[in-house]
Protein backbone atom coordinates (compact mmCIF):
# COMPACT_ATOMS: atom_id res chain seq x y z
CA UNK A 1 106.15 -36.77 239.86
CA UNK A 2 109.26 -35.01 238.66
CA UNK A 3 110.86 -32.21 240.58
CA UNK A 4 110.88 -28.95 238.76
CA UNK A 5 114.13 -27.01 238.73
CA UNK A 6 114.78 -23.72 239.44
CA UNK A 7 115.19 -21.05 236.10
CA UNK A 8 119.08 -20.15 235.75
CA UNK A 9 119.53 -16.98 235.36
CA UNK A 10 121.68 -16.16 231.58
CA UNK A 11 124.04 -14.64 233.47
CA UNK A 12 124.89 -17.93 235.22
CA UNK A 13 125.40 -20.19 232.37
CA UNK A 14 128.95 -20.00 231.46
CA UNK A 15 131.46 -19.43 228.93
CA UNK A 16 131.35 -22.71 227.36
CA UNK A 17 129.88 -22.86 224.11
CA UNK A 18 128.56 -26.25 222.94
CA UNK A 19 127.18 -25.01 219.33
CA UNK A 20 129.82 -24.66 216.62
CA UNK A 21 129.96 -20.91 215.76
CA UNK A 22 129.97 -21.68 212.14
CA UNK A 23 126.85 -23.39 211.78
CA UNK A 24 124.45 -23.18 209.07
CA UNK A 25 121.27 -21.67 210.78
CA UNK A 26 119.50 -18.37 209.37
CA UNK A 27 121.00 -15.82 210.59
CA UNK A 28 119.23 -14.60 213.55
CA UNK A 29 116.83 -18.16 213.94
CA UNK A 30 115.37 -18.47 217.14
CA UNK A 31 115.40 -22.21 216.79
CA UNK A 32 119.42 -21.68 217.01
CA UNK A 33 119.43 -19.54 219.74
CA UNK A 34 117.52 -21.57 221.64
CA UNK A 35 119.76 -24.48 220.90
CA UNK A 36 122.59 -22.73 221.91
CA UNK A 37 120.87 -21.94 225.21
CA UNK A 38 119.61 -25.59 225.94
CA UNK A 39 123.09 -26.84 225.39
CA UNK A 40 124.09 -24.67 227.61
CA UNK A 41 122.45 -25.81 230.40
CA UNK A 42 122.47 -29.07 229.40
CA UNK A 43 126.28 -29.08 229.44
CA UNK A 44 127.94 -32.54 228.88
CA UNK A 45 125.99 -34.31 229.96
CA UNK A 46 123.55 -33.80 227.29
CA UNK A 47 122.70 -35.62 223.90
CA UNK A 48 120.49 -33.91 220.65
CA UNK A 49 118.70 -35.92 219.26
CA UNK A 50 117.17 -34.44 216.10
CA UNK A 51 114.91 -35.17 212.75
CA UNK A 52 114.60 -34.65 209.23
CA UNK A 53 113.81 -30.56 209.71
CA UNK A 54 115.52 -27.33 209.97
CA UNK A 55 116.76 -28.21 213.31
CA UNK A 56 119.89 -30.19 211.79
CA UNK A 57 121.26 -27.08 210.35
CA UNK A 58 122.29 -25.44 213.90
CA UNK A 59 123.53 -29.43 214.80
CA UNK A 60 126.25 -29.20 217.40
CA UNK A 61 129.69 -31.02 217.26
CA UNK A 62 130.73 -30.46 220.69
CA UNK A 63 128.42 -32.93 222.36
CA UNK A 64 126.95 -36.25 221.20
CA UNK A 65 124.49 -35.78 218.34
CA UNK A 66 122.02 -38.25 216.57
CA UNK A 67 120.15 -37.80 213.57
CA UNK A 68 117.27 -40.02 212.10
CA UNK A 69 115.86 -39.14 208.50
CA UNK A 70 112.10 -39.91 210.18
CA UNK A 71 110.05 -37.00 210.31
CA UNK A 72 107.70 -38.40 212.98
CA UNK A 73 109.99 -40.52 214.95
CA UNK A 74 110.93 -37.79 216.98
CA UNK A 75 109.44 -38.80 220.04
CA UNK A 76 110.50 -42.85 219.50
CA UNK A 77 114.13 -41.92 219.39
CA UNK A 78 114.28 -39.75 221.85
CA UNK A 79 112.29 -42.44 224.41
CA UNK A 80 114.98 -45.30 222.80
CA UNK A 81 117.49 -43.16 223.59
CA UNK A 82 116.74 -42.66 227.04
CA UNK A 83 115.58 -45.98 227.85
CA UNK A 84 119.37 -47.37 226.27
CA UNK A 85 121.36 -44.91 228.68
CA UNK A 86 118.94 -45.80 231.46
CA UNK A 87 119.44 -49.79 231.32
CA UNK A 88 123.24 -49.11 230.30
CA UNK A 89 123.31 -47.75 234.10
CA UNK A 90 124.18 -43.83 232.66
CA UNK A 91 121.30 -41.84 234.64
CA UNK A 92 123.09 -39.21 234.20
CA UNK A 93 122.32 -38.21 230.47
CA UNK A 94 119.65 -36.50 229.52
CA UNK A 95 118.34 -36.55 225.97
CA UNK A 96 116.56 -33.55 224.46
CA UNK A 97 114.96 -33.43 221.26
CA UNK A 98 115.74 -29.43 219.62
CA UNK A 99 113.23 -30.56 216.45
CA UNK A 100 112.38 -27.54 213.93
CA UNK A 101 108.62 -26.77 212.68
CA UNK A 102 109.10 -29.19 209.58
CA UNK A 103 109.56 -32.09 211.98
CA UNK A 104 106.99 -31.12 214.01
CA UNK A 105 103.68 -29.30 212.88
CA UNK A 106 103.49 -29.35 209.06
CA UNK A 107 104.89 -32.60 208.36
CA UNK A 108 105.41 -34.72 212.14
């Protein structure tokens, strides 16, 4: 079973921003906030992987990003993903999926 981590406080998460400032999100959109803050803690060591959906708007630039036009293939790249970095020996990464309403209720 995995091991659950402990919450980091916002205080704690550092000065380094990973979401470029002069994205294309609505202004105050939750979904980019909470991008920002995932990146955040996922640091460098992190990769988006996102969908045909909002989410693509609030894309970063300062870690790896991929984008698939496949509304419901959110899940199947994410699990490629991983699997790829896993047999490439790079434990390390850790793939999250930031995917926006359109790519995931009304359409995914």
């Amino acid at each position: 079973m995995a091991e659950v981590s402990k919450p980091i406080p916002l205080t704690k998460l550092g000065e380094e921003e990973f979401i470029d400032p002069a994205n294309q999100a609505c202004q105050g959109c939750a979904g980019s906030i909470v991008s920002r803050m995932v990146s955040k803690v996922l640091g460098s060591k992190g990769i988006r992987a996102q969908v045909a959906c909002c989410g693509p708007a609030f894309m970063n630039i300062r870690t790896p990003s991929i984008y698939a036009e496949v509304f419901e293939g959110a899940g199947a790249l994410m699990t490629g993903l991983s699997r790829a970095f896993k047999r490439m020996g790079r434990d390390d990464v850790i793939v999250a999926g930031i995917i926006g309403d359109g790519g995931t209720v009304d359409i995914g």
